[in-house]
PDB file of N, CA and C in Angstrom:
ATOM      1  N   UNK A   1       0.844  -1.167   0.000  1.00  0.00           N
ATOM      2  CA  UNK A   1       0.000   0.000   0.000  1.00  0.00           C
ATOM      3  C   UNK A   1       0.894   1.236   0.000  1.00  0.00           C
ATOM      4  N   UNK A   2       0.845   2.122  -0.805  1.00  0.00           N
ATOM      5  CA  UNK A   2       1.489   3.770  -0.520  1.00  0.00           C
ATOM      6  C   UNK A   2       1.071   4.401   0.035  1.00  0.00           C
ATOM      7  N   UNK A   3       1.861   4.935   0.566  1.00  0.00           N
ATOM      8  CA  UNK A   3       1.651   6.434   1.505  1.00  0.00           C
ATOM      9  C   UNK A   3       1.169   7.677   0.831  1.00  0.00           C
ATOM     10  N   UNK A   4      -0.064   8.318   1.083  1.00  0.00           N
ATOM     11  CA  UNK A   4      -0.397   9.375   0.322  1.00  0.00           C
ATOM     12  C   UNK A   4       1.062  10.483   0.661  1.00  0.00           C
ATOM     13  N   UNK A   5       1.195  11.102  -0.052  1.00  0.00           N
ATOM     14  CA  UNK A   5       2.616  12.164   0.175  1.00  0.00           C
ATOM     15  C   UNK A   5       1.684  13.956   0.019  1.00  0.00           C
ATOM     16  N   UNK A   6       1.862  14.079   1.262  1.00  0.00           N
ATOM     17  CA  UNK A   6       1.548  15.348   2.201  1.00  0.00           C
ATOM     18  C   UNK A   6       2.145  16.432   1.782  1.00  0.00           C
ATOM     19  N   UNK A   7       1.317  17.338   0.666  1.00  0.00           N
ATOM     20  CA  UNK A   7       1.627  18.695   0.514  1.00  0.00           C
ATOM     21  C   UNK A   7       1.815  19.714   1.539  1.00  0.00           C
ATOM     22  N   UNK A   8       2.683  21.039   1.449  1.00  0.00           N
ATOM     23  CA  UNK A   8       2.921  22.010   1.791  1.00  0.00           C
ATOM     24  C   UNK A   8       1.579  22.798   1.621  1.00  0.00           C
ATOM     25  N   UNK A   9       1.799  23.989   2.008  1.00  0.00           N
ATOM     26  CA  UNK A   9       1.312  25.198   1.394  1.00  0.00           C
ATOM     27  C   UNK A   9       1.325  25.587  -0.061  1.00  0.00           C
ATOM     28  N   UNK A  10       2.562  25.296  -0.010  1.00  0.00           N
ATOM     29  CA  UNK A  10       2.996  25.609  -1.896  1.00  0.00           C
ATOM     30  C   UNK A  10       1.853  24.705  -2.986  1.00  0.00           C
ATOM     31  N   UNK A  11       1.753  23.541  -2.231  1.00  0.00           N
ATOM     32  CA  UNK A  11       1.502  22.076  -3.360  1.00  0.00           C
ATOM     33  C   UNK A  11       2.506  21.102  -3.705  1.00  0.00           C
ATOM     34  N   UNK A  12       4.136  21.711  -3.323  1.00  0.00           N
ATOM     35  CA  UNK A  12       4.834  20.912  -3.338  1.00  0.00           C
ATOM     36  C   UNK A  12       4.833  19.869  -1.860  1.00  0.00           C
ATOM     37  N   UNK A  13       5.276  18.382  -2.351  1.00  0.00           N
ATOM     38  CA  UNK A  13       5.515  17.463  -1.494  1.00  0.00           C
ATOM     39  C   UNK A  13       6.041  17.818  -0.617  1.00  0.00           C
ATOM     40  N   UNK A  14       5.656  17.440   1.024  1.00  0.00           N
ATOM     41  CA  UNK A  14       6.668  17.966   1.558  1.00  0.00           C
ATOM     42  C   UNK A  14       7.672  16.782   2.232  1.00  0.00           C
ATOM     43  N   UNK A  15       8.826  17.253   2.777  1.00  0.00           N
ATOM     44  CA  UNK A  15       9.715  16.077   3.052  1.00  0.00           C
ATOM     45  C   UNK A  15       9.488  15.411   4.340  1.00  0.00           C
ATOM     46  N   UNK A  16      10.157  13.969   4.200  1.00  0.00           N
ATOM     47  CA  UNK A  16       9.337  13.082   4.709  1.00  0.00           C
ATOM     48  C   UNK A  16      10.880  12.607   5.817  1.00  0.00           C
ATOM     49  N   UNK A  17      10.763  12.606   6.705  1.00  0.00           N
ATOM     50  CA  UNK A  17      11.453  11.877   7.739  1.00  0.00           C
ATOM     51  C   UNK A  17      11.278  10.729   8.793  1.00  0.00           C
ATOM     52  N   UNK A  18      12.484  10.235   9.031  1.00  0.00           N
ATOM     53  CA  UNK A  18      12.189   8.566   9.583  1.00  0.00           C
ATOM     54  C   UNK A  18      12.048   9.318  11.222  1.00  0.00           C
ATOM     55  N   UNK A  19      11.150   9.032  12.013  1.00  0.00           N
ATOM     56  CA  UNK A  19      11.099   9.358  13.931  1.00  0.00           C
ATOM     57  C   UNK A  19      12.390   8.006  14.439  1.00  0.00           C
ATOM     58  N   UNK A  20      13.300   8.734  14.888  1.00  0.00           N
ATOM     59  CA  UNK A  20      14.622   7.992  15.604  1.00  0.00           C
ATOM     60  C   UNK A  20      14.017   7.508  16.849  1.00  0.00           C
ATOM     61  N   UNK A  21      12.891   7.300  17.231  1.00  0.00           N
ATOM     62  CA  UNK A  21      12.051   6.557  18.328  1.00  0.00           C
ATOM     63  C   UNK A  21      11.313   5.364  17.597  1.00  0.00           C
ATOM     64  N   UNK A  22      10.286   5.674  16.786  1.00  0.00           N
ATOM     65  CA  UNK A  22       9.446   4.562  16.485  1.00  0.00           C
ATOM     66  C   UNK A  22       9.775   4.055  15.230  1.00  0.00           C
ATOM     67  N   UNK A  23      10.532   4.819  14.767  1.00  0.00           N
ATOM     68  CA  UNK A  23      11.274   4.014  12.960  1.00  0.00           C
ATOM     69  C   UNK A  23      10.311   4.692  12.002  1.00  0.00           C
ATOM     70  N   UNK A  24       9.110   5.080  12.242  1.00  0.00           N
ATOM     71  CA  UNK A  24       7.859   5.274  10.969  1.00  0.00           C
ATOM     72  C   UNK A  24       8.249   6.358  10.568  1.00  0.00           C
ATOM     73  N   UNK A  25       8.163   6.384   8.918  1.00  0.00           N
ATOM     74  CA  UNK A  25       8.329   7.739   8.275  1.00  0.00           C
ATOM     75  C   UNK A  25       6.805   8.665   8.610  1.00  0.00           C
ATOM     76  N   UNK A  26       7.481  10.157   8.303  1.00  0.00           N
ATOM     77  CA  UNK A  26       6.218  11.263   8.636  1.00  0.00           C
ATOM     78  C   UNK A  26       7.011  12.515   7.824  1.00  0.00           C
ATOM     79  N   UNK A  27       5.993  13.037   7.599  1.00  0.00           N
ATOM     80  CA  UNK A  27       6.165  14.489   7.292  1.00  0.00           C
ATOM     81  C   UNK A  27       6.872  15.157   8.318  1.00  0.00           C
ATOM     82  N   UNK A  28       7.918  15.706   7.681  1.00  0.00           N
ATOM     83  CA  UNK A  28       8.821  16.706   8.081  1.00  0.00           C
ATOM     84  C   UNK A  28       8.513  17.741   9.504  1.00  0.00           C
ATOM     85  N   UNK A  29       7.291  17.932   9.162  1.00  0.00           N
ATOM     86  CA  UNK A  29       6.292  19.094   9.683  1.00  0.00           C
ATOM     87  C   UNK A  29       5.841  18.665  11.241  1.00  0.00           C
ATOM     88  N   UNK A  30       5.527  17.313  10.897  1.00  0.00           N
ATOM     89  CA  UNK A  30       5.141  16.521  11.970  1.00  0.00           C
ATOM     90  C   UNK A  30       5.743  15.962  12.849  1.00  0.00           C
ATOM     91  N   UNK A  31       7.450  16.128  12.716  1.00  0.00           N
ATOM     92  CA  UNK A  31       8.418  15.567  13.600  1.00  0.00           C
ATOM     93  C   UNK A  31       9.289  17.371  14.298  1.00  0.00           C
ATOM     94  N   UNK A  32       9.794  16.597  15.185  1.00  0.00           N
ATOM     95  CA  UNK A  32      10.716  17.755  16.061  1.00  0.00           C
ATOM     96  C   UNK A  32      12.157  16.971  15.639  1.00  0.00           C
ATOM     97  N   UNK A  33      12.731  18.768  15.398  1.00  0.00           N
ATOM     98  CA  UNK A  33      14.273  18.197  14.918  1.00  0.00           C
ATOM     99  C   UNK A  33      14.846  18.523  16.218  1.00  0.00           C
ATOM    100  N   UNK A  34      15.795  17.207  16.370  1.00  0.00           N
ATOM    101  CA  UNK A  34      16.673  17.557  17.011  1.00  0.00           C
ATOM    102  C   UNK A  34      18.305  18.156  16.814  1.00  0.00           C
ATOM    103  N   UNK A  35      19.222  18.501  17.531  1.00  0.00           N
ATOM    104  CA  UNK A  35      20.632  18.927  16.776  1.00  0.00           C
ATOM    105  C   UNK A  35      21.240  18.876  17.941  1.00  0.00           C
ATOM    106  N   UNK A  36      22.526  18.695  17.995  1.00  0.00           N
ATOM    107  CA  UNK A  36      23.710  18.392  19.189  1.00  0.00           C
ATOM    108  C   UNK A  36      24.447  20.155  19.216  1.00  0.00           C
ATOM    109  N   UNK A  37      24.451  20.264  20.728  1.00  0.00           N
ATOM    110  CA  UNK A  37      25.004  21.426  21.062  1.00  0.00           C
ATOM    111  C   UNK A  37      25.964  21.241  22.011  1.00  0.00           C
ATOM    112  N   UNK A  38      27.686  20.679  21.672  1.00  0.00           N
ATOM    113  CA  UNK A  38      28.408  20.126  22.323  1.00  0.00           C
ATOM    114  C   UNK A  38      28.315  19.453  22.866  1.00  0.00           C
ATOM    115  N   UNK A  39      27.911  18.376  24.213  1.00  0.00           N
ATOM    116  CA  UNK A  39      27.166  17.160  24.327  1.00  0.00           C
ATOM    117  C   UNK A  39      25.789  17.110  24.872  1.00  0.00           C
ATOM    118  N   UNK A  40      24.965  18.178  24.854  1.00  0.00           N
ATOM    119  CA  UNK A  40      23.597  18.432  24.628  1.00  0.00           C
ATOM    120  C   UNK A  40      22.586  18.229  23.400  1.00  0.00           C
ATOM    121  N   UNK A  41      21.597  17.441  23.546  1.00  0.00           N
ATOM    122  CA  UNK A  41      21.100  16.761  22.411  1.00  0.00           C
ATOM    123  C   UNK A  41      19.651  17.868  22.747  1.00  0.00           C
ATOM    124  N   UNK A  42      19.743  19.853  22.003  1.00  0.00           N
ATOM    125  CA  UNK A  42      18.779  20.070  22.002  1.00  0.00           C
ATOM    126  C   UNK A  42      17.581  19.947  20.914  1.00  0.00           C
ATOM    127  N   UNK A  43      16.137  20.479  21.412  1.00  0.00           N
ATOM    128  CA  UNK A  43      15.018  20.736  20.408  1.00  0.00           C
ATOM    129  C   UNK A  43      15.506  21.523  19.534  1.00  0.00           C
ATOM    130  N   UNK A  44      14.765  21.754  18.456  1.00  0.00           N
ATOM    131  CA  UNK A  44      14.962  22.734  17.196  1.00  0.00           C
ATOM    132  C   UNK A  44      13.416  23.158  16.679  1.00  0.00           C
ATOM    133  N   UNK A  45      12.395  23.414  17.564  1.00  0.00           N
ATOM    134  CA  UNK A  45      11.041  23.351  16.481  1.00  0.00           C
ATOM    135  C   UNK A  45      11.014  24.574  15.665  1.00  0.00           C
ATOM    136  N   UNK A  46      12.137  25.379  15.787  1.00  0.00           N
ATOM    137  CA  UNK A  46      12.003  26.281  14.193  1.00  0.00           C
ATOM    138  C   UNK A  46      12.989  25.552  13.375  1.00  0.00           C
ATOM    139  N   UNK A  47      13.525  24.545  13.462  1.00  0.00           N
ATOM    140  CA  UNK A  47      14.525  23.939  12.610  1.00  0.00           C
ATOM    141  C   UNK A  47      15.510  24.786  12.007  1.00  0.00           C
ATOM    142  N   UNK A  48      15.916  25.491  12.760  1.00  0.00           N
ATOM    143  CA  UNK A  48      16.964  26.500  11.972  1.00  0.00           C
ATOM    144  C   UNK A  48      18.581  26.813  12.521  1.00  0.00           C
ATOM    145  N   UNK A  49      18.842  25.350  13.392  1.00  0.00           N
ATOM    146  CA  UNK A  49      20.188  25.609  14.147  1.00  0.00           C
ATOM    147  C   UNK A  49      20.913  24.499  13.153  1.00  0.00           C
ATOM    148  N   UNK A  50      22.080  24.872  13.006  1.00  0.00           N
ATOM    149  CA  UNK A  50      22.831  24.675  12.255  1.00  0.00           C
ATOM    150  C   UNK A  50      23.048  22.739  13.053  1.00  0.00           C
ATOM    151  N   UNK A  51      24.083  22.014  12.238  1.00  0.00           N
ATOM    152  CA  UNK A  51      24.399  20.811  12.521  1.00  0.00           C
ATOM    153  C   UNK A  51      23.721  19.894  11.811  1.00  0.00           C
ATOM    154  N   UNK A  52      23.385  18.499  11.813  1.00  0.00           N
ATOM    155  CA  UNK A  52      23.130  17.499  11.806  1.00  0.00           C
ATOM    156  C   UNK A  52      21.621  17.352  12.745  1.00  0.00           C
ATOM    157  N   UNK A  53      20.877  17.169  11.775  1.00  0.00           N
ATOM    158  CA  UNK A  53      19.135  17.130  12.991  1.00  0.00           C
ATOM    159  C   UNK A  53      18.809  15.700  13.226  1.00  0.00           C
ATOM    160  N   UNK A  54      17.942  14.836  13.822  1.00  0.00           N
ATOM    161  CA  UNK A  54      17.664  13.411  13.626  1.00  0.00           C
ATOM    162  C   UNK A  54      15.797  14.031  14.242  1.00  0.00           C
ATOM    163  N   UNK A  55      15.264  13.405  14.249  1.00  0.00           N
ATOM    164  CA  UNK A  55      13.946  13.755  13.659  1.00  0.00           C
ATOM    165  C   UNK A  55      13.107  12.577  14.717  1.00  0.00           C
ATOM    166  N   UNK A  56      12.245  13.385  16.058  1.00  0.00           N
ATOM    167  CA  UNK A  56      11.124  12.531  16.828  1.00  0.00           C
ATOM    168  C   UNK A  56      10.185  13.049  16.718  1.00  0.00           C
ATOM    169  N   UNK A  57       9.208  11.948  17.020  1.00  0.00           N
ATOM    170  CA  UNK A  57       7.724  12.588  17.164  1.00  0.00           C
ATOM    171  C   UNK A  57       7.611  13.220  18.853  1.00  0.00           C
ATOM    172  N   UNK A  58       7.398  14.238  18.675  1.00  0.00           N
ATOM    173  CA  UNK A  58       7.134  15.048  20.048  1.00  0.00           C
ATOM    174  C   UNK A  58       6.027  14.401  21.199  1.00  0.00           C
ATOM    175  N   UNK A  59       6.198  12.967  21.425  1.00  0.00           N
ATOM    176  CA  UNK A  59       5.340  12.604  22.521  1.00  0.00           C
ATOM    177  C   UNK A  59       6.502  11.555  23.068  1.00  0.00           C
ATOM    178  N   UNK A  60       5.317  11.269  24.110  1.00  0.00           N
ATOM    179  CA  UNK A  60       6.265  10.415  25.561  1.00  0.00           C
ATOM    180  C   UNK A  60       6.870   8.997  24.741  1.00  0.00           C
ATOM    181  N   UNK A  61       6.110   8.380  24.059  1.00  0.00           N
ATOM    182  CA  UNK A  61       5.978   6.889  23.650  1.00  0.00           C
ATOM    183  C   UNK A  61       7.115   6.882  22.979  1.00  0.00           C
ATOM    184  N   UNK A  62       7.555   7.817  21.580  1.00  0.00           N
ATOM    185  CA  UNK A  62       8.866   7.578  21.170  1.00  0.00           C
ATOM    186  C   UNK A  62       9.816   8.086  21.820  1.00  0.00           C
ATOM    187  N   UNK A  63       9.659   9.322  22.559  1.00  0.00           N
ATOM    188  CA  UNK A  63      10.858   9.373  23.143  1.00  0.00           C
ATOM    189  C   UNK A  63      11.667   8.448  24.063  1.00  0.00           C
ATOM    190  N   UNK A  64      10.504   7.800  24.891  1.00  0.00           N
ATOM    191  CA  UNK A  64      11.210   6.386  25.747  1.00  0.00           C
ATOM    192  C   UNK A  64      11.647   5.250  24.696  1.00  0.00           C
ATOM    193  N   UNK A  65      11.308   4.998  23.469  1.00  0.00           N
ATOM    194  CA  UNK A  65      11.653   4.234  22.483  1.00  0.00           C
ATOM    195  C   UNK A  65      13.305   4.612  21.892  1.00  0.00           C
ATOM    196  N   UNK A  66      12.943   5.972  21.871  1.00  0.00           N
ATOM    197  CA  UNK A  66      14.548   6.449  21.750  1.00  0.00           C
ATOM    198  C   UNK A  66      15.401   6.046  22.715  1.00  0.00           C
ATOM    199  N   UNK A  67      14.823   6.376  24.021  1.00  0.00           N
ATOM    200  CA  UNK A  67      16.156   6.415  25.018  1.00  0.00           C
ATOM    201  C   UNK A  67      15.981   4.788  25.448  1.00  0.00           C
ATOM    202  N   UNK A  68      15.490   3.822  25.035  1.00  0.00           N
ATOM    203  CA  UNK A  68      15.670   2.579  25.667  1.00  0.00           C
ATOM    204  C   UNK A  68      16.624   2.156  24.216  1.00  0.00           C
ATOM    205  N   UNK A  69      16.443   2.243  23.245  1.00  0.00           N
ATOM    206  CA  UNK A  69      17.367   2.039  21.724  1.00  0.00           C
ATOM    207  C   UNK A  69      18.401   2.482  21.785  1.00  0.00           C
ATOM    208  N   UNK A  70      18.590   3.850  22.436  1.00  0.00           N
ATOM    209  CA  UNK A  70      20.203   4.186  22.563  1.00  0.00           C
ATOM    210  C   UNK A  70      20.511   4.555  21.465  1.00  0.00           C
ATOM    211  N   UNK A  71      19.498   5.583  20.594  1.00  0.00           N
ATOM    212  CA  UNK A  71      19.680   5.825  19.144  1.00  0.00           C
ATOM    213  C   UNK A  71      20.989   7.179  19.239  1.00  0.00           C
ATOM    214  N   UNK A  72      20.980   8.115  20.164  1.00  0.00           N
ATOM    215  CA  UNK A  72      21.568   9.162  19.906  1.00  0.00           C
ATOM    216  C   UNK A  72      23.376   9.182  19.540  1.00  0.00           C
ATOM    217  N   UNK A  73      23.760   7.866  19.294  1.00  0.00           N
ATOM    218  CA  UNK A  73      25.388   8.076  18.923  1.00  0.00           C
ATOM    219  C   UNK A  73      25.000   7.870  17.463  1.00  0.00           C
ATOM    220  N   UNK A  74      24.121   6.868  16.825  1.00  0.00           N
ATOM    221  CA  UNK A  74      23.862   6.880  15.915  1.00  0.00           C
ATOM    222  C   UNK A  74      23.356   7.821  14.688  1.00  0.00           C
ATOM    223  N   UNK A  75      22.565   8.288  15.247  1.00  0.00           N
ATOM    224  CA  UNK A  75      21.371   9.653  15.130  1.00  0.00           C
ATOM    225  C   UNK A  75      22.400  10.583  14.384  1.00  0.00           C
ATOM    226  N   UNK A  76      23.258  10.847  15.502  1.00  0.00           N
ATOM    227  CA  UNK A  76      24.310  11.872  15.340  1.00  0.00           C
ATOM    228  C   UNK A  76      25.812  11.718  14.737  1.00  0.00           C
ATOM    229  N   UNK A  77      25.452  10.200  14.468  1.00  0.00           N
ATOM    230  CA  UNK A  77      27.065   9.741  14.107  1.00  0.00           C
ATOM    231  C   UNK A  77      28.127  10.333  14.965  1.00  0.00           C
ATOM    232  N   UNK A  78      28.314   9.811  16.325  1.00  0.00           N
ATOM    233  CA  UNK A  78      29.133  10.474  16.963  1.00  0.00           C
ATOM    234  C   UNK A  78      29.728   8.898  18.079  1.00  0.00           C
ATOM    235  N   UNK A  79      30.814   9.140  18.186  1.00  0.00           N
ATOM    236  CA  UNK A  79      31.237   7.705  19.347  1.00  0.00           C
ATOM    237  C   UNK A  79      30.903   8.603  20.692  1.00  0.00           C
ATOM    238  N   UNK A  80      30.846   9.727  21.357  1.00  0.00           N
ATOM    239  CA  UNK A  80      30.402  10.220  22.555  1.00  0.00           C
ATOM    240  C   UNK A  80      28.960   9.781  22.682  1.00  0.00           C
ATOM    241  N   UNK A  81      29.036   9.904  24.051  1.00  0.00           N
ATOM    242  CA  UNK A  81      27.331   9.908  24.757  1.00  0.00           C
ATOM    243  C   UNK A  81      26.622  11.640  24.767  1.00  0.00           C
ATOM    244  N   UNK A  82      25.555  11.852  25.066  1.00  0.00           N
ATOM    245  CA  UNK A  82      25.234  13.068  24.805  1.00  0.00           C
ATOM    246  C   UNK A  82      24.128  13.107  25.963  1.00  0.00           C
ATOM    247  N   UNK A  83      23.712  14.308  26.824  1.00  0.00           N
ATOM    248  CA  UNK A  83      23.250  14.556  27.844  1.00  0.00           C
ATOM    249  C   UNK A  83      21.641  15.039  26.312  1.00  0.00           C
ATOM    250  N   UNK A  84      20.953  13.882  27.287  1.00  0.00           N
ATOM    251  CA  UNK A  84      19.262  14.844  26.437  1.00  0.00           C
ATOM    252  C   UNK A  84      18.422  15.064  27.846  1.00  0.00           C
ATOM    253  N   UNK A  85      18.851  15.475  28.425  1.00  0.00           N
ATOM    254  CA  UNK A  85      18.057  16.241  29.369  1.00  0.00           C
ATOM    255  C   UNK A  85      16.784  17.430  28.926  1.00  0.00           C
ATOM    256  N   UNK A  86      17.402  18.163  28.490  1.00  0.00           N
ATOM    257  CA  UNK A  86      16.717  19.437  27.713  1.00  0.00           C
ATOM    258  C   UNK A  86      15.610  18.759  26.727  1.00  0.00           C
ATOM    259  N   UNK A  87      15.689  17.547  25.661  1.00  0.00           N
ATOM    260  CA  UNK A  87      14.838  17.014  25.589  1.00  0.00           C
ATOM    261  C   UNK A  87      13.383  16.427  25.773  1.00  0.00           C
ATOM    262  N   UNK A  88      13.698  15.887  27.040  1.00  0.00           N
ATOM    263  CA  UNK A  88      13.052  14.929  28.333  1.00  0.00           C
ATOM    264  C   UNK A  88      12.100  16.259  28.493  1.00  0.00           C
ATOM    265  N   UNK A  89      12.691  17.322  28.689  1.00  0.00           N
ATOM    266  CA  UNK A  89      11.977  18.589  29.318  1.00  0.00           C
ATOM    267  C   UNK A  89      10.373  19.024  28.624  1.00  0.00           C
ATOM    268  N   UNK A  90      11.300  19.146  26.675  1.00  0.00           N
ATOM    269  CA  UNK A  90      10.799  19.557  25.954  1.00  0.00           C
ATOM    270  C   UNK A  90       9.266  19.020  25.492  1.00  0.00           C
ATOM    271  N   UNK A  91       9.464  17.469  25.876  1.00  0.00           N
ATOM    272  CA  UNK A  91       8.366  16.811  25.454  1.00  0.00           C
ATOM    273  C   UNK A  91       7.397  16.408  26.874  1.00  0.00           C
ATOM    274  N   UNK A  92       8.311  17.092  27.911  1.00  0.00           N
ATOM    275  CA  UNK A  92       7.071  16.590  29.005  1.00  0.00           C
ATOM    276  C   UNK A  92       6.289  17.731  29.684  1.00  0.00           C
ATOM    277  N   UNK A  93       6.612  18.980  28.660  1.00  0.00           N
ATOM    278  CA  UNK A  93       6.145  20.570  28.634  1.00  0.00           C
ATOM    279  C   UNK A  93       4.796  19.905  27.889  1.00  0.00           C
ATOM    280  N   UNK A  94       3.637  20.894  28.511  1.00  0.00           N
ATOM    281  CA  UNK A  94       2.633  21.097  28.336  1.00  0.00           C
ATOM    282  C   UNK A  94       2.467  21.565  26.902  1.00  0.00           C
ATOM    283  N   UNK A  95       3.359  22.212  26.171  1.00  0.00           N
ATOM    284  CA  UNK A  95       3.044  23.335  25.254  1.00  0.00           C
ATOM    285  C   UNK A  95       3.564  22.800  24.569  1.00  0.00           C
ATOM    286  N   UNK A  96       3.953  21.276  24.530  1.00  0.00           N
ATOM    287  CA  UNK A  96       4.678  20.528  23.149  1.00  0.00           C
ATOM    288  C   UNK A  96       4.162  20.809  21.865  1.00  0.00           C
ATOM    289  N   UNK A  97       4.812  21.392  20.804  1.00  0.00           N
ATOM    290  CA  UNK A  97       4.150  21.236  19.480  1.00  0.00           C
ATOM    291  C   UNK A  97       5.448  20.880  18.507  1.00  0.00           C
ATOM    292  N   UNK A  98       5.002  20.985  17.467  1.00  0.00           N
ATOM    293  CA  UNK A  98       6.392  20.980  16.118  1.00  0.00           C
ATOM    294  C   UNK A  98       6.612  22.727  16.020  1.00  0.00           C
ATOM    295  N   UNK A  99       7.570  22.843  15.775  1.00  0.00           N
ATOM    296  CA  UNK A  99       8.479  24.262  15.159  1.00  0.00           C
ATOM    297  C   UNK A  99       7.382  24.772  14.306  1.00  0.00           C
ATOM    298  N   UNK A 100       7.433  25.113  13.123  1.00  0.00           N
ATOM    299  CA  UNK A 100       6.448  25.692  12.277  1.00  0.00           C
ATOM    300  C   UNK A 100       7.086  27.140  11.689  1.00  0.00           C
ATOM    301  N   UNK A 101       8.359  26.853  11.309  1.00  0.00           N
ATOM    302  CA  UNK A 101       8.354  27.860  11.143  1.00  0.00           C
ATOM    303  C   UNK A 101       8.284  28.105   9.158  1.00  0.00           C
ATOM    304  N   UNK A 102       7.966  29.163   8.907  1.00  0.00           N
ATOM    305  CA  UNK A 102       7.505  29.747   7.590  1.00  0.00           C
ATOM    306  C   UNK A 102       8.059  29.558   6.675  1.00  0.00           C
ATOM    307  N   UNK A 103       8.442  29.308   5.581  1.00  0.00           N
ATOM    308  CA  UNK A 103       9.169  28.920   4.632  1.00  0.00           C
ATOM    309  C   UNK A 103       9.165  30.315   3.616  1.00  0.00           C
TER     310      UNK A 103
END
């Protein structure tokens, strides 16, 4: 079966990313990027910090999927461990959403 592929605003497709928690691809839009800030693994929901992003769905279920997988050396291609504290935070905030920011 195919995946219907999820326009923008524009009409163009928009891009599609794998969640480093549950494996399932999603729209771009629909995931929170993450990016490494020396060994801090922060949020990005305007997606606009420079680095390497790896891509969760902003709820509890993948994020414990992440951190029991031990995805973040991978994620990031990095042999260090990385503090996601700031993370943990991000998604257990009330005001969780995706970035959104304007194109």
């Amino acid at each position: 079966m195919r995946q219907r592929v999820r326009m923008d605003s524009g009409g163009r497709p928009s891009p599609v990313r794998t969640c480093v928690g549950c494996r399932s691809r999603a729209a771009q839009s629909d995931l929170l990027r993450l990016v490494v800030d020396g060994v801090m693994v922060v949020p990005d929901p305007a997606r606009r910090l420079p680095g390497r992003g790896a891509y969760l769905h902003p709820n509890h279920r993948c994020w414990e999927q992440a951190e029991r997988r031990k995805v973040w050396k991978r994620a990031f291609r990095s042999a260090e461990g990385f503090d996601t504290s700031q993370v943990a935070a991000h998604i257990a905030a009330p005001h969780v959403g995706v970035g959104g920011g304007s194109r």
